[in-house]
Protein backbone atom coordinates (compact mmCIF):
# COMPACT_ATOMS: atom_id res chain seq x y z
CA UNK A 1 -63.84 -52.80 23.09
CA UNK A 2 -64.95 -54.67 26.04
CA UNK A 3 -63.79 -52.85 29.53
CA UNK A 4 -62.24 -56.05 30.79
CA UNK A 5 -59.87 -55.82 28.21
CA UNK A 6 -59.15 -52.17 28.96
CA UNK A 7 -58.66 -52.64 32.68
CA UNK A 8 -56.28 -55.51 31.73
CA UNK A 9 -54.01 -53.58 29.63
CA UNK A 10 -53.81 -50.80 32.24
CA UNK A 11 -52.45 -53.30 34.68
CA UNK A 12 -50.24 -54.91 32.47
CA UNK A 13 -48.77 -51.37 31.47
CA UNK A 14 -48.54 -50.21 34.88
CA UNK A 15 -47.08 -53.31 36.40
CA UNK A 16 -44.63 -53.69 33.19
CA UNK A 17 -42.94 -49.44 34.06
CA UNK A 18 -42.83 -51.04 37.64
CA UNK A 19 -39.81 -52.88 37.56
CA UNK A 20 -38.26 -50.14 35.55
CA UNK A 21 -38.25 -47.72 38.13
CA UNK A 22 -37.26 -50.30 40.56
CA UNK A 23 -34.16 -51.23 38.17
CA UNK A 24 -33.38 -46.80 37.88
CA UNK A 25 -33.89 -46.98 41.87
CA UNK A 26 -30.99 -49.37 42.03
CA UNK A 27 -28.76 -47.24 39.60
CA UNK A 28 -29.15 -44.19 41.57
CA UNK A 29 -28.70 -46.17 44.90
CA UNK A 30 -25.11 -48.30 43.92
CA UNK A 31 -24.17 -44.11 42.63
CA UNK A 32 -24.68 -43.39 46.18
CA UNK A 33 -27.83 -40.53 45.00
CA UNK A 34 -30.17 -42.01 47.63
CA UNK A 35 -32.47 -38.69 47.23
CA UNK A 36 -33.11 -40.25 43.52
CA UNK A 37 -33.39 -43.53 44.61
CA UNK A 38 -35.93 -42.82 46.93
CA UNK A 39 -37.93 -41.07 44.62
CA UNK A 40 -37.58 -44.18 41.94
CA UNK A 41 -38.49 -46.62 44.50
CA UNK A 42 -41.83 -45.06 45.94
CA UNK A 43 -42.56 -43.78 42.35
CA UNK A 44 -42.50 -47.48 41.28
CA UNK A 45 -44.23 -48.78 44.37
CA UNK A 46 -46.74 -46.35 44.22
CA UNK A 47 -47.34 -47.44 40.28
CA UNK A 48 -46.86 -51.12 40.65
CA UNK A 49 -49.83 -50.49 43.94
CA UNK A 50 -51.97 -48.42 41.24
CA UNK A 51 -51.95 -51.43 39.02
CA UNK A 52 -52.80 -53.74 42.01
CA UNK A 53 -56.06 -51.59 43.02
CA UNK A 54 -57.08 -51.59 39.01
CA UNK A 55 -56.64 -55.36 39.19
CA UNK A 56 -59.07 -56.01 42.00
CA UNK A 57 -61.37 -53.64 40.25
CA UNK A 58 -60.95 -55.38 37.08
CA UNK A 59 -62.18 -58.84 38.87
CA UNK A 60 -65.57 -57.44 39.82
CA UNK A 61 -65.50 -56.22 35.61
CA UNK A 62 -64.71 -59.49 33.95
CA UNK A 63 -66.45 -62.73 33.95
CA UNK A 64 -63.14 -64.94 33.93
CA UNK A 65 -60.49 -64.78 36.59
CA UNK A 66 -58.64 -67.17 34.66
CA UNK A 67 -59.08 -64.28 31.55
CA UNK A 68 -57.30 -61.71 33.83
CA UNK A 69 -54.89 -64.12 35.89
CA UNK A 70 -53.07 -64.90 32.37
CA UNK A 71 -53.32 -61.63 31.07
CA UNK A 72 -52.27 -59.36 33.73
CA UNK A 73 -49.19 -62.35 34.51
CA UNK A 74 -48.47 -62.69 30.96
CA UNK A 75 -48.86 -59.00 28.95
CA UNK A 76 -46.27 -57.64 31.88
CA UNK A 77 -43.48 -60.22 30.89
CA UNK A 78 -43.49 -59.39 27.17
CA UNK A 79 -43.90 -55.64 27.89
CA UNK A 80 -41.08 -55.44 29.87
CA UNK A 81 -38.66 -57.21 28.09
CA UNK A 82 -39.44 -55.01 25.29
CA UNK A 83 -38.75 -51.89 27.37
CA UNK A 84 -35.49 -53.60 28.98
CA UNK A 85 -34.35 -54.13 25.09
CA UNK A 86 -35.42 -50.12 24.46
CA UNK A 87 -33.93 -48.51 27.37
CA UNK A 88 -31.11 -51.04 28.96
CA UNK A 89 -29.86 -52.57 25.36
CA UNK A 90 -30.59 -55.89 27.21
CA UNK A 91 -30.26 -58.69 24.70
CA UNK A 92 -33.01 -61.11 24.16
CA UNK A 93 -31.93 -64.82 23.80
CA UNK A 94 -33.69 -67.36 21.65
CA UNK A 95 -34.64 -68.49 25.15
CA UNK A 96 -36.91 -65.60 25.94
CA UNK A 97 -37.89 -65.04 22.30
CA UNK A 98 -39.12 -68.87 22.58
CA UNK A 99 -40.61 -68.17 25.43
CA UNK A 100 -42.52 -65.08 24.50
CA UNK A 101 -43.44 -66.76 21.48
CA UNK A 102 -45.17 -69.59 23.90
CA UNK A 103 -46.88 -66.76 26.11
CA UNK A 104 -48.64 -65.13 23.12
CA UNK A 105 -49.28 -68.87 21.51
CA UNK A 106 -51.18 -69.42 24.98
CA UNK A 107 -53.21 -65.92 24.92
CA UNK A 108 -54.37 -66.89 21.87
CA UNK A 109 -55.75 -70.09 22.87
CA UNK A 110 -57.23 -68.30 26.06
């Protein structure tokens, strides 16, 4: 496998637990636990930051920046509605499904 792809996945997986944290931070912070909240909120930073310093790496490792724009935007949006279904019971629409559906269409045509 071709370590562009590898770096790209790592981003997307980093920046996709990102938001998670950030959404856990919030829990613990309307609960009044700002201890916790703290914790979530510079754990997710300090992830989501990760991902950014593997993404400017990852430039320098692939020959398209178009190849890890769409990627690293796309991959993220799919992962985390996936994990907001697993862990938060969120629902996903036909909307997003559609939309998912177009974001994969256009990584395959990539």
């Amino acid at each position: 496998m071709d370590s562009c792809i590898l770096y790209l996945i790592t981003v997307s997986i980093l920046w996709s637990i990102s938001p998670v944290l950030y959404k856990k931070a919030g829990v613990y912070y309307k609960d009044k636990n700002n201890l916790e909240a703290l914790k979530y909120l510079l754990c997710g930073f300090s992830i989501g930051s990760f991902g950014t310093l593997i993404f400017v790496l990852s430039t320098t490792k692939c020959k398209s920046l178009s190849k890890n724009v769409t990627y690293t935007y796309a991959i993220p949006i799919i992962l985390t509605t996936i994990i907001s279904k697993l862990i938060y019971n969120e629902a996903i629409t036909t909307k997003k499904g559609v939309g998912i559906g177009f974001i994969l269409l256009g990584m395959y045509f990539i």
